[in-house]
Protein backbone atom coordinates (compact mmCIF):
# COMPACT_ATOMS: atom_id res chain seq x y z
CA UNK A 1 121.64 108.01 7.63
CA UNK A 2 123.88 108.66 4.84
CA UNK A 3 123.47 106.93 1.71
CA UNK A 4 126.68 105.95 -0.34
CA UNK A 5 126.41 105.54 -4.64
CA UNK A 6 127.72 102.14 -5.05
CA UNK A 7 130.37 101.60 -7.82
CA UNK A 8 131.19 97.97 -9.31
CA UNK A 9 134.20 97.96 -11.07
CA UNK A 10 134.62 96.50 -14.43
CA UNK A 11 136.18 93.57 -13.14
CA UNK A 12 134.16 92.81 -10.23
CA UNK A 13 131.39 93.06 -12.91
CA UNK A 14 133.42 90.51 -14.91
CA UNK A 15 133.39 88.70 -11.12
CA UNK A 16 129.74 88.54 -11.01
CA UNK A 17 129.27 87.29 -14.71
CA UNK A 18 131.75 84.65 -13.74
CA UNK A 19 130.36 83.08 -11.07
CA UNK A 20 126.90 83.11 -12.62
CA UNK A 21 128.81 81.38 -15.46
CA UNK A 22 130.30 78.88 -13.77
CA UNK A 23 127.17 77.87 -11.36
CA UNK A 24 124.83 78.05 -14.21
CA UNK A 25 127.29 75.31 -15.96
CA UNK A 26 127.93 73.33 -13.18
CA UNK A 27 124.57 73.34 -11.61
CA UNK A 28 121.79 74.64 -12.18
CA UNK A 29 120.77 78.06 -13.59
CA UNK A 30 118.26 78.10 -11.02
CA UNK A 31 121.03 77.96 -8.39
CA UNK A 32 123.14 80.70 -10.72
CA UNK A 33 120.23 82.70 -10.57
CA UNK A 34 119.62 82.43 -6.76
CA UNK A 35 123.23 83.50 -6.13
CA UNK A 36 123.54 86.42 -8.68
CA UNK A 37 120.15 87.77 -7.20
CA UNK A 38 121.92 87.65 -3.64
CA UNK A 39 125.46 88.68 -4.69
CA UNK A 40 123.54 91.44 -6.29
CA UNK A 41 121.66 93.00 -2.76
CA UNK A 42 124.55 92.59 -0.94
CA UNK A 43 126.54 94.73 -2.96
CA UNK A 44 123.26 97.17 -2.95
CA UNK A 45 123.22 97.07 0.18
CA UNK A 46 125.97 98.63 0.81
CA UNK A 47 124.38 101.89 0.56
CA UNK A 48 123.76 101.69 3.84
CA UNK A 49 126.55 101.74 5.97
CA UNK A 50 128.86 100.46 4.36
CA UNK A 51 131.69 100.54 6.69
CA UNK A 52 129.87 97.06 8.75
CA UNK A 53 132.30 95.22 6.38
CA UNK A 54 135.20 93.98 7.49
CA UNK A 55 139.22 93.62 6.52
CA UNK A 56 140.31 91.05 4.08
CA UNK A 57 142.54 88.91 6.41
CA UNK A 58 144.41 88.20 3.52
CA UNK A 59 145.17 92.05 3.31
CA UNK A 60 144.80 92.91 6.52
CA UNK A 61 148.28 90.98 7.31
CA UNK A 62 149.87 93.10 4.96
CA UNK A 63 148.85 96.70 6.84
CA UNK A 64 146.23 97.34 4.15
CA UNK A 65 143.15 98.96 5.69
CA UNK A 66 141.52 100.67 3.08
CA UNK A 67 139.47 97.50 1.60
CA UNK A 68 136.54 96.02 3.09
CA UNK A 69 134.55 92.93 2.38
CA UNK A 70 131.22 91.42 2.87
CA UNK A 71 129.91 88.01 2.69
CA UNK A 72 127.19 85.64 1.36
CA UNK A 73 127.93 82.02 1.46
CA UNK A 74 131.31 81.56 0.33
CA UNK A 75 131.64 84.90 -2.18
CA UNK A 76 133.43 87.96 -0.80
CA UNK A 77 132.40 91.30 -1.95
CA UNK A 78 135.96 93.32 -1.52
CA UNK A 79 135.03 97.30 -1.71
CA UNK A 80 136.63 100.06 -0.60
CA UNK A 81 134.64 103.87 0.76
CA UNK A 82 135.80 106.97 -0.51
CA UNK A 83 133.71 109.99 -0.28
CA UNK A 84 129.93 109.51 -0.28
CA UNK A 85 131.17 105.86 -2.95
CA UNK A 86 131.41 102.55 -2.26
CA UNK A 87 133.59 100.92 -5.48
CA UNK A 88 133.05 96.99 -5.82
CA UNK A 89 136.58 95.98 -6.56
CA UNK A 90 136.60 92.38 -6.54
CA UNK A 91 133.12 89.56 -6.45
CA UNK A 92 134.72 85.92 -6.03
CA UNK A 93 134.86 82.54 -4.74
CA UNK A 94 136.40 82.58 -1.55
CA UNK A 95 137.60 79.52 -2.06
CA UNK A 96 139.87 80.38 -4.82
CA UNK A 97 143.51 81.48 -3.90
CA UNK A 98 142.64 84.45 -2.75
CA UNK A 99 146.56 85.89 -1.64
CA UNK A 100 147.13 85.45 -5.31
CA UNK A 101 144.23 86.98 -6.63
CA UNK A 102 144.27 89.95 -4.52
CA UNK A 103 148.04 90.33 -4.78
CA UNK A 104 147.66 90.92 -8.60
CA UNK A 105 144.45 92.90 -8.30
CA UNK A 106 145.39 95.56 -5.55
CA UNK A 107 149.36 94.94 -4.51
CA UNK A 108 151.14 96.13 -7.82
């Protein structure tokens, strides 16, 4: 099986720090640690295959197929495959407002 180099993008690393952030405030860091550590293999797991994600509704409306995502809980992983990569665009909430957020990150 192929494996892909994963690639997290500066802000999906800003994402991750984020959430950790927030949780870690809001909770407990035992729960911000807990999530990191799975937001973390997910996107490492992506290594192998990475194309069992599936389309950002929220993108998919629009006719944009190149983006993928992958879950755990309620935080979306949104990546997209070129070559033998997998780049880590976006690491959120999926709660948040996500048509705005992913308008302004990928629909200039």
């Amino acid at each position: 099986m192929k494996k892909y180099q994963i690639v997290i993008t500066s802000e999906a690393e800003k994402d991750i720090f984020d959430i950790y952030d927030y949780i870690a405030k809001k909770d407990t860091l035992q729960n911000a640690e807990y999530v990191l550590g799975n937001l973390e293999s997910l996107i490492l797991s992506l290594a192998e295959p990475p194309e069992r994600g599936h389309y950002p509704p929220e993108l998919s409306v629009q006719g944009i197929k190149e983006f993928k995502e992958i879950n755990f809980k309620l935080y979306r992983a949104i990546y997209e495959i070129i070559g033998s990569k997998v780049i880590v665009h976006l690491c959120v909430d999926g709660r948040r407002d996500m048509k705005t957020l992913l308008e302004r990150r990928f629909i200039r």
